[in-house]
Structure formats: C-alpha cells, structure tokens
N, C-alpha and C. Protein backbone atom coordinates (compact mmCIF):
# COMPACT_ATOMS: atom_id res chain seq x y z
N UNK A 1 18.79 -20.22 12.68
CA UNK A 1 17.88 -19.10 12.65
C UNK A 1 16.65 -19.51 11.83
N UNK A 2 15.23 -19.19 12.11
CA UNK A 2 14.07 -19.39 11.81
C UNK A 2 13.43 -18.22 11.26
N UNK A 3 12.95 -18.26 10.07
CA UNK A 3 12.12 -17.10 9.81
C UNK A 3 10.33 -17.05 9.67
N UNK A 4 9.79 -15.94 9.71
CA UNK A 4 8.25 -15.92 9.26
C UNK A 4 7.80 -14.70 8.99
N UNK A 5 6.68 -14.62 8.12
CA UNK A 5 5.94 -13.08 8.62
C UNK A 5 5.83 -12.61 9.77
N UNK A 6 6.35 -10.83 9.83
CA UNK A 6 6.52 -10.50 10.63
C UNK A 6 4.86 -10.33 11.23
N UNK A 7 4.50 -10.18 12.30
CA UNK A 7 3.05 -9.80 12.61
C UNK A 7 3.03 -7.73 13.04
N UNK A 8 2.06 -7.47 13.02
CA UNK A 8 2.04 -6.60 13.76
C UNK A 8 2.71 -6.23 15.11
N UNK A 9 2.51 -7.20 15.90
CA UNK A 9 2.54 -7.25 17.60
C UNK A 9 4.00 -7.53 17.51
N UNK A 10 4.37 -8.37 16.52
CA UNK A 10 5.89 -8.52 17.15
C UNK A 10 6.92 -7.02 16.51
N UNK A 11 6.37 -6.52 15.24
CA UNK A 11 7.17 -4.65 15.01
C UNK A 11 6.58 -3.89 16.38
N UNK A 12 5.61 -3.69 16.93
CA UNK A 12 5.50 -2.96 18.21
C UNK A 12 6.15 -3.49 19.35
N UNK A 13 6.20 -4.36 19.79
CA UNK A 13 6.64 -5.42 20.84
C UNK A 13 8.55 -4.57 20.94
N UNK A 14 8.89 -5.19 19.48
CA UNK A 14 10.52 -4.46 19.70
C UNK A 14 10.95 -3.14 19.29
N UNK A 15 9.92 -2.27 18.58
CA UNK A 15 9.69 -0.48 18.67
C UNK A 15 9.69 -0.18 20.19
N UNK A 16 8.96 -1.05 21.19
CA UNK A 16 8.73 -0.12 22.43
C UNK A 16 9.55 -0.57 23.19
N UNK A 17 10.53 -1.53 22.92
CA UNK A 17 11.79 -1.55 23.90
C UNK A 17 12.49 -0.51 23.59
N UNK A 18 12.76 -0.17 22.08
CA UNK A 18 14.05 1.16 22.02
C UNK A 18 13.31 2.35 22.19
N UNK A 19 13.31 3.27 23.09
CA UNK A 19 12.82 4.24 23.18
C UNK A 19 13.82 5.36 22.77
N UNK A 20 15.51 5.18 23.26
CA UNK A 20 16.42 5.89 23.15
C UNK A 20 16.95 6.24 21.09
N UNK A 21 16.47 4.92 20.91
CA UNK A 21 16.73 5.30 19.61
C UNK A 21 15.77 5.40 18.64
N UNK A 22 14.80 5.22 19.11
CA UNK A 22 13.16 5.76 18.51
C UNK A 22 12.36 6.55 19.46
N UNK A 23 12.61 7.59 20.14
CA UNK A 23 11.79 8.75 20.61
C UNK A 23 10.44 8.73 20.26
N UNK A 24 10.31 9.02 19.06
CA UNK A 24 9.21 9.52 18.79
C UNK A 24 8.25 8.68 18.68
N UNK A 25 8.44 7.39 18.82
CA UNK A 25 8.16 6.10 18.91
C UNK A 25 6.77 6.29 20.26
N UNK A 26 7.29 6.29 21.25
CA UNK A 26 6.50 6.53 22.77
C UNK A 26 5.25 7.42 22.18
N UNK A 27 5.18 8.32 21.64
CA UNK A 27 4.39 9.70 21.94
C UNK A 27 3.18 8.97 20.49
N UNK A 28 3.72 7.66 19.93
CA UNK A 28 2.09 7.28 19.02
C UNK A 28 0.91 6.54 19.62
N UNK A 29 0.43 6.57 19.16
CA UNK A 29 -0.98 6.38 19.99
C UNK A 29 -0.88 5.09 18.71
N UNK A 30 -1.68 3.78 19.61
CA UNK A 30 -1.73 2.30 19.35
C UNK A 30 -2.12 2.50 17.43
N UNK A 31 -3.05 3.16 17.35
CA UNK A 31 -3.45 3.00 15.58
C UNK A 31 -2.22 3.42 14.91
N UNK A 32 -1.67 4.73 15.25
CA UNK A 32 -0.12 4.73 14.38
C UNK A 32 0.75 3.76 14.29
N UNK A 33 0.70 3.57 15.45
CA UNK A 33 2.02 2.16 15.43
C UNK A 33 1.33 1.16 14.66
N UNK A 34 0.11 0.95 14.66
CA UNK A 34 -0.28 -0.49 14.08
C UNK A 34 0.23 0.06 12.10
N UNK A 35 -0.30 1.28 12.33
CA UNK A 35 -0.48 2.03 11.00
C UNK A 35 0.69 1.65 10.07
N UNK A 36 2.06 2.14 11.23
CA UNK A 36 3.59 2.45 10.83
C UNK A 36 4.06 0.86 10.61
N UNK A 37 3.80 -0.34 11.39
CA UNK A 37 3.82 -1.51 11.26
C UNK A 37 3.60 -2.43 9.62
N UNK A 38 2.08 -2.05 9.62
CA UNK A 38 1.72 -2.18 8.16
C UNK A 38 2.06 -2.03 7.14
N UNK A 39 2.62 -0.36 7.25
CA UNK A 39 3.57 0.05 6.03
C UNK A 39 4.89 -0.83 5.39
N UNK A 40 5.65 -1.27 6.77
CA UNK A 40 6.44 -2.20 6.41
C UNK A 40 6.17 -3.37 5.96
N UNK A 41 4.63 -3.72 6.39
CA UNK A 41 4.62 -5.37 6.11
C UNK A 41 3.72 -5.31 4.26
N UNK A 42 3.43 -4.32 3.93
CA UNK A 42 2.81 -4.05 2.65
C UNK A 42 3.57 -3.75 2.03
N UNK A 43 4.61 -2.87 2.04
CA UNK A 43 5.51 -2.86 1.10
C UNK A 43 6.78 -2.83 0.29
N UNK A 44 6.82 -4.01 0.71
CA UNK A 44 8.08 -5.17 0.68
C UNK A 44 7.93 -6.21 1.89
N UNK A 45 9.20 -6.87 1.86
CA UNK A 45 9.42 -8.10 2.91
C UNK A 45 9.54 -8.01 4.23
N UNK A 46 9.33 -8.18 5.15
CA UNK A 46 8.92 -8.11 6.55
C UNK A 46 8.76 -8.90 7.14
N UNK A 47 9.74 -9.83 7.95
CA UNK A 47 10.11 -10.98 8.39
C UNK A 47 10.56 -11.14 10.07
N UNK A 48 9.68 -12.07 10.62
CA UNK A 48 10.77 -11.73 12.09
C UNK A 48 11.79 -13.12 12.17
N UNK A 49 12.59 -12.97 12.86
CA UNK A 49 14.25 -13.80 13.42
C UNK A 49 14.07 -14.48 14.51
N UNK A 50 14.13 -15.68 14.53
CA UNK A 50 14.07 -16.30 15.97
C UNK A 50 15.23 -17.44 15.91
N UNK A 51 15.69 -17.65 17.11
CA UNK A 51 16.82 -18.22 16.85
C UNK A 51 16.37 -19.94 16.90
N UNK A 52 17.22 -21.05 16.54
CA UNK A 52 16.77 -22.10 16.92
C UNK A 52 15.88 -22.51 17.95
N UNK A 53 16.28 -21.78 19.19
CA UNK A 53 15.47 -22.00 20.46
C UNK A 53 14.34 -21.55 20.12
N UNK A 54 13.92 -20.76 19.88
CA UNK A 54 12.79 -20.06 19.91
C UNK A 54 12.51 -18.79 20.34
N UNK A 55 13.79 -18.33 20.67
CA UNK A 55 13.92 -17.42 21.18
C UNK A 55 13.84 -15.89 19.94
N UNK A 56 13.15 -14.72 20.43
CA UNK A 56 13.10 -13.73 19.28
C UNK A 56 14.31 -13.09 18.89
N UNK A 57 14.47 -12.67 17.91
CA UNK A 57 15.58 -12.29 17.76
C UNK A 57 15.80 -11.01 16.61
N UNK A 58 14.66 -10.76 16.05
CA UNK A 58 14.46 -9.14 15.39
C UNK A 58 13.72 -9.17 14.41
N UNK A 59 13.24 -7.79 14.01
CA UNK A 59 12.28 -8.02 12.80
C UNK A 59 13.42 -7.54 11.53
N UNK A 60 13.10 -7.61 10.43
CA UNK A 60 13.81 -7.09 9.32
C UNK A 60 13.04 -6.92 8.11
N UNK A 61 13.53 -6.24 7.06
CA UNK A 61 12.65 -6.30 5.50
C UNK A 61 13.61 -4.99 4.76
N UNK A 62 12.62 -5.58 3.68
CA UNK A 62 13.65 -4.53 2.57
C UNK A 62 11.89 -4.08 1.77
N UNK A 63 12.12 -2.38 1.75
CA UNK A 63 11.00 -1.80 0.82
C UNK A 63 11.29 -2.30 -0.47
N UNK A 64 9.78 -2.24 -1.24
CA UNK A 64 10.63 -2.55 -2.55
C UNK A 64 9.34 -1.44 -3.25
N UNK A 65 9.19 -0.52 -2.48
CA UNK A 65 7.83 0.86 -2.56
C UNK A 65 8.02 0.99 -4.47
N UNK A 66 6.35 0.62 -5.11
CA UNK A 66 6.57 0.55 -6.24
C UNK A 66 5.88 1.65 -6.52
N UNK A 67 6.09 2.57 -7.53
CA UNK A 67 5.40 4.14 -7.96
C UNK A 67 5.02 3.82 -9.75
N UNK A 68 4.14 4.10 -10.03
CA UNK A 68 3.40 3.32 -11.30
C UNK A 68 2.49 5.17 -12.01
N UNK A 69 2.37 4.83 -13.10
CA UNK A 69 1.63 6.08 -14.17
C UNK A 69 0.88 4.95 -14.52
N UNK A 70 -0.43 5.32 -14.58
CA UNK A 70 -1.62 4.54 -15.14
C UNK A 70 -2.23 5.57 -16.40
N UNK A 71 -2.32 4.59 -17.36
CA UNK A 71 -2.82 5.06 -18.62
C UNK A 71 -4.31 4.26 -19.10
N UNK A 72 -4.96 4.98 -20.09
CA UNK A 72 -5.87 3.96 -20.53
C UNK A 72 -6.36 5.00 -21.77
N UNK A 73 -6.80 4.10 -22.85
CA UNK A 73 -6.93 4.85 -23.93
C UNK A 73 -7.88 4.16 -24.74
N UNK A 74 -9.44 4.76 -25.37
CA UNK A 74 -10.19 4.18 -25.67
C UNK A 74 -11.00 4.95 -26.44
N UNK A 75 -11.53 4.32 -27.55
CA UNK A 75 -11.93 4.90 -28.31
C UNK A 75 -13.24 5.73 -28.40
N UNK A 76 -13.83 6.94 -28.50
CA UNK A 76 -14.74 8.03 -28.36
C UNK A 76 -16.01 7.18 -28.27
N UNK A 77 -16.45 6.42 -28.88
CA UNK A 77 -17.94 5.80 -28.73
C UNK A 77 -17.99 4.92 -27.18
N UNK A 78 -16.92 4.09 -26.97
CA UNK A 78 -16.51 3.22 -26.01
C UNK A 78 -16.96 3.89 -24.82
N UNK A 79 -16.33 5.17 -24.89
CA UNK A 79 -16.55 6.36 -23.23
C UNK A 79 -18.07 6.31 -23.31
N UNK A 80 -18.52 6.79 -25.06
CA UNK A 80 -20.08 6.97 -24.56
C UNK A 80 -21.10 6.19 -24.02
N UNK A 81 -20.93 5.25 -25.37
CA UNK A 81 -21.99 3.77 -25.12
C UNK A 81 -21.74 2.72 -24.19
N UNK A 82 -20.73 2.48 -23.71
CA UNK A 82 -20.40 1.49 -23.02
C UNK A 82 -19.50 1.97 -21.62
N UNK A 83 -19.60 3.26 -21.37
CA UNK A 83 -18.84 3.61 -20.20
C UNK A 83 -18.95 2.74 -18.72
N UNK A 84 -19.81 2.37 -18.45
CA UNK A 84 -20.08 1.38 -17.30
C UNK A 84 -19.72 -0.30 -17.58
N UNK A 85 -20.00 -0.36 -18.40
CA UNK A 85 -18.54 -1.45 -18.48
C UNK A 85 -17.17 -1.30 -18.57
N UNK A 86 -17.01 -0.16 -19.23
CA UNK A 86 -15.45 0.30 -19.45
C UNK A 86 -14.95 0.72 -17.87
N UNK A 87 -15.83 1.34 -17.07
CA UNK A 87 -15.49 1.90 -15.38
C UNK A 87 -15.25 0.36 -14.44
N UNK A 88 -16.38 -0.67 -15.01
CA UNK A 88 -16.20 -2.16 -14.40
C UNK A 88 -14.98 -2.91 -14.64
N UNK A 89 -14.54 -3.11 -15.86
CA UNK A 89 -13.14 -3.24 -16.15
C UNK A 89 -12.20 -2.70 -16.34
N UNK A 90 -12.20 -1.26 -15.96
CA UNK A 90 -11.06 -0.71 -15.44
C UNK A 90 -10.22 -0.71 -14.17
N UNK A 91 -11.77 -0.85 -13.28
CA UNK A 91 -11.69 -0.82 -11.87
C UNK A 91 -10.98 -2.19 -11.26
N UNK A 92 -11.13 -3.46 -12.20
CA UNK A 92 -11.26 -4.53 -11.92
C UNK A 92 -9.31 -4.65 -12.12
N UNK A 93 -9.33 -4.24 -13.25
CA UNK A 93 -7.57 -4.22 -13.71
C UNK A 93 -6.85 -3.55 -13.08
N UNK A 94 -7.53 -2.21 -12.28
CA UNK A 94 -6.26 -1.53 -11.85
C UNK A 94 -6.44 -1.98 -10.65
N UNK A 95 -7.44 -3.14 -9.77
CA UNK A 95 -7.20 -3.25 -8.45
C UNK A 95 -5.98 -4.70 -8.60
N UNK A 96 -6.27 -5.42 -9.45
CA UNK A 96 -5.55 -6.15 -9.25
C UNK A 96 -4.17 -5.95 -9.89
N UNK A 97 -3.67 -5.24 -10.66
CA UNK A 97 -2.70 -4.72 -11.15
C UNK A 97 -1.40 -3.87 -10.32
N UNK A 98 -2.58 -3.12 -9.05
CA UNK A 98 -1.86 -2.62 -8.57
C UNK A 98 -1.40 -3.33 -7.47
N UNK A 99 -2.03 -4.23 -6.70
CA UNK A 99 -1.45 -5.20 -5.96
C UNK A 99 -0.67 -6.42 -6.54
N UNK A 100 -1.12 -6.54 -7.59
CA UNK A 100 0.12 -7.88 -8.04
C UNK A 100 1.11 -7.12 -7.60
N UNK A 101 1.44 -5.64 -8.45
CA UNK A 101 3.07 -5.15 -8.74
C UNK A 101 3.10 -4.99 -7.26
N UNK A 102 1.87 -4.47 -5.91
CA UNK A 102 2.81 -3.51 -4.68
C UNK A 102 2.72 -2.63 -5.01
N UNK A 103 2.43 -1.98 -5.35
CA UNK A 103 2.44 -0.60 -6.26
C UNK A 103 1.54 0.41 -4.73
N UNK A 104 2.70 1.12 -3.98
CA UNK A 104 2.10 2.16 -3.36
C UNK A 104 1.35 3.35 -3.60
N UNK A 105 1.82 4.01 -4.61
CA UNK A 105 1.50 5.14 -5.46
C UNK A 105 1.27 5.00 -6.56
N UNK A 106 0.07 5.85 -7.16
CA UNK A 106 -0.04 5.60 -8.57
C UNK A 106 -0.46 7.15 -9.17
N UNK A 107 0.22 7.59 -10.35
CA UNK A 107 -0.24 9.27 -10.92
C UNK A 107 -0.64 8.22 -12.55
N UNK A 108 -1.48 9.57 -12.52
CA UNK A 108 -2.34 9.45 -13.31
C UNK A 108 -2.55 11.23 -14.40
N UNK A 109 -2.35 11.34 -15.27
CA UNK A 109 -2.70 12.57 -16.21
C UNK A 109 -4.17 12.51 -16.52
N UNK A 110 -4.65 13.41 -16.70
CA UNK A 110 -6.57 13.83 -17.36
C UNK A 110 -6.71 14.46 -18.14
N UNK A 111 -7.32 13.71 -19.49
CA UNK A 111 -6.81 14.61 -20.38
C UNK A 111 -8.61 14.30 -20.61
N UNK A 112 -9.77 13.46 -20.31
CA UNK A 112 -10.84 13.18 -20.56
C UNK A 112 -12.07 13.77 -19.44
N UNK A 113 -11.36 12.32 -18.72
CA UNK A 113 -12.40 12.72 -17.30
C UNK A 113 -12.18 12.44 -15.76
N UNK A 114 -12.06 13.57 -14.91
CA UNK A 114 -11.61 13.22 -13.71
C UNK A 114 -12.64 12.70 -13.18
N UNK A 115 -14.11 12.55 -13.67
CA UNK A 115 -14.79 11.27 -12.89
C UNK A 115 -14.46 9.94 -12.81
N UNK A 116 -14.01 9.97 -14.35
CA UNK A 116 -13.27 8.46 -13.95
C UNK A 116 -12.71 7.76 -13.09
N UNK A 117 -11.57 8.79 -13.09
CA UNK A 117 -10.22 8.73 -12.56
C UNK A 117 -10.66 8.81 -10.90
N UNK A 118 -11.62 9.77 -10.39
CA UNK A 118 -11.62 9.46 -8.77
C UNK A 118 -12.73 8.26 -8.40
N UNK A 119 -13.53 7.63 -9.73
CA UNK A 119 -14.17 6.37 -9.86
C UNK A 119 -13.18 5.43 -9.33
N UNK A 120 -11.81 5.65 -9.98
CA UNK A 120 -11.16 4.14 -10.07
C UNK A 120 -10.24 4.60 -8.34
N UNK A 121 -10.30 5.58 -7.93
CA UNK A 121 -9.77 5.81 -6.50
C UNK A 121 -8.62 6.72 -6.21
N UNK A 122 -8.57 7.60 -7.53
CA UNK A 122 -7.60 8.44 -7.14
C UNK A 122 -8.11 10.19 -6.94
N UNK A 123 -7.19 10.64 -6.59
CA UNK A 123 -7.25 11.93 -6.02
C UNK A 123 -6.49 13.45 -6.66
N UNK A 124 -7.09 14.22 -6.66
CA UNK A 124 -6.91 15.43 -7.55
C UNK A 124 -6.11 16.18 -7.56
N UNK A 125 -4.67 15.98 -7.67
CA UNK A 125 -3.39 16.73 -6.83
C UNK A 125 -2.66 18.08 -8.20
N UNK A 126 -2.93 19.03 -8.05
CA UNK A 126 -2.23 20.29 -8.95
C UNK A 126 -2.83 19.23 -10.60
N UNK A 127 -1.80 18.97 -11.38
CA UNK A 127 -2.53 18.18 -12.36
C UNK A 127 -2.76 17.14 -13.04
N UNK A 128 -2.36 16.83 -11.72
CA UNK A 128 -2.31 15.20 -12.05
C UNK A 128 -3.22 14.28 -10.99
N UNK A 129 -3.64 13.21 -10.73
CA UNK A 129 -4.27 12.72 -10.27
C UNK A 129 -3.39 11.49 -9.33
N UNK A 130 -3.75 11.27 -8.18
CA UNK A 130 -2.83 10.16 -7.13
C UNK A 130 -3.65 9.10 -6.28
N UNK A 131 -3.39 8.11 -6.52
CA UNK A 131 -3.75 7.02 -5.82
C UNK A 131 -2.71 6.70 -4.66
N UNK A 132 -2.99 6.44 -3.84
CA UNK A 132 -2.23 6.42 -2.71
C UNK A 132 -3.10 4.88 -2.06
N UNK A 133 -2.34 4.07 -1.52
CA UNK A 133 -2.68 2.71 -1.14
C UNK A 133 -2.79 2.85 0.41
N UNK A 134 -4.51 3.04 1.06
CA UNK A 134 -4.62 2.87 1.95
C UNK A 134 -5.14 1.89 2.50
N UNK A 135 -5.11 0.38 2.72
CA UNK A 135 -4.86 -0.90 2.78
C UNK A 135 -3.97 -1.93 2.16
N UNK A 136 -4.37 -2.94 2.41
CA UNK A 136 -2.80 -3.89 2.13
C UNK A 136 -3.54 -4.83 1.21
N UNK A 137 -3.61 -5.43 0.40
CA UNK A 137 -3.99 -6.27 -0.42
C UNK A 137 -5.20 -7.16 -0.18
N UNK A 138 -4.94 -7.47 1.09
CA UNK A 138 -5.52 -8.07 1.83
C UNK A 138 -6.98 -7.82 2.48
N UNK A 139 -6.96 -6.47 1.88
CA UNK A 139 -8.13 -5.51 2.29
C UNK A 139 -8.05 -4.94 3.87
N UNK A 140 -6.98 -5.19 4.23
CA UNK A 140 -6.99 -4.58 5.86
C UNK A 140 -6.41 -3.64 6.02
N UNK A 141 -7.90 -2.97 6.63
CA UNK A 141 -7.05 -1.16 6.57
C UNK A 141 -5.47 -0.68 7.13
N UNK A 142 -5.04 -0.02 6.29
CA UNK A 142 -3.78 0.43 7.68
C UNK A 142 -3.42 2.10 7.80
C-alpha cells in the first residue's frame, strides 16, 4: 500500500460514487464539495490509499480540529504610542501561530478594544470575539 496527500479531486471522485450512503452528497453544488474536501485536508491528516499497482484504494485522515483563547496584554502607553506596531506584531504572531498549531477556531475576551480584535480577524459573537479559519495555510480559500 502507497500513500500521499489526499487532493481535492480524489475526496470528490470517491464522495460521488456513494450516493446511498452520502445522500446529501449529490444535491452540493461543485464549491461545497471542494469546500467540504478542504476541511478535511486543513484540519488534520488526509491521505489517499493506492495499492501497489496503482490502483486507488480510499481516502482517510484523522481531525486533529484545534480550538485556542488568544490573549495579549500590554502596557497603557504601548496601546497609545505605539499601537501600529503593536497591531503589526500582533497580526504577524497570531497568523503564524495559528497555523503552526491548525488551530480552526479561536475566542477571544475584550476587555480594551474590539478594533483590535476584528483588526487581527475576528468576529463579534454575544461576548466574546471568534476567529474562524476561512483558508488553509496555504492561503487557499476554502
């Protein structure tokens, strides 16, 4: 048995053979499926099976969906005088921070400023704030 990244084309390819046991499968229109594809290949392992021959033989993976609280804490002059550097290296840490870990979701508390906070890409939910990962590391939308 041979393994690799799974691609896109090959999770749709064997979604649209099972129809009986994925229904709801048929009724997505090409961007969902690519959409629903992605999800798996962003977060966690996502591998397809081919046998010696070459022949295909299935996709597989294991989520490993990471959920993260982002903090940051800085001292009163820092916000004032230097806020645009502090927004440049914040932005800079939590992009790569959150893709090292995988990190699908991220909450966030406001106890300062929700400009910040939808600066660095999150969103205003009851009272807390949510980042939600809509691309893959890679920068490709999904």
């Amino acid at each position: 048995m041979k393994t690799h990244d799974m691609t896109i084309e090959e999770y749709i390819n064997v979604m649209d053979q099972d129809p009986i046991h994925f229904p709801e499968w048929a009724g997505f229109d090409i961007n969902t499926k690519q959409f629903l594809a992605k999800v798996n290949m962003v977060t966690g392992v996502a591998k397809t099976f081919t046998e010696d021959n070459g022949n295909f033989f299935g996709c597989a993976g294991i989520h490993y969906v990471g959920v993260g609280e982002a903090w940051c804490i800085t001292p009163p002059d820092i916000r004032k005088d230097k806020k645009l550097t502090l927004l440049r290296e914040a932005k800079n840490f939590f992009g790569t921070q959150r893709d090292k870990l995988n990190l699908w979701r991220i909450y966030a508390a406001n106890r300062i400023s929700q400009t910040y906070l939808n600066h660095l890409g999150f969103e205003k939910a009851d009272n807390l704030s949510i980042w939600t990962r809509t691309e893959d590391p890679k920068n490709e939308p999904i």
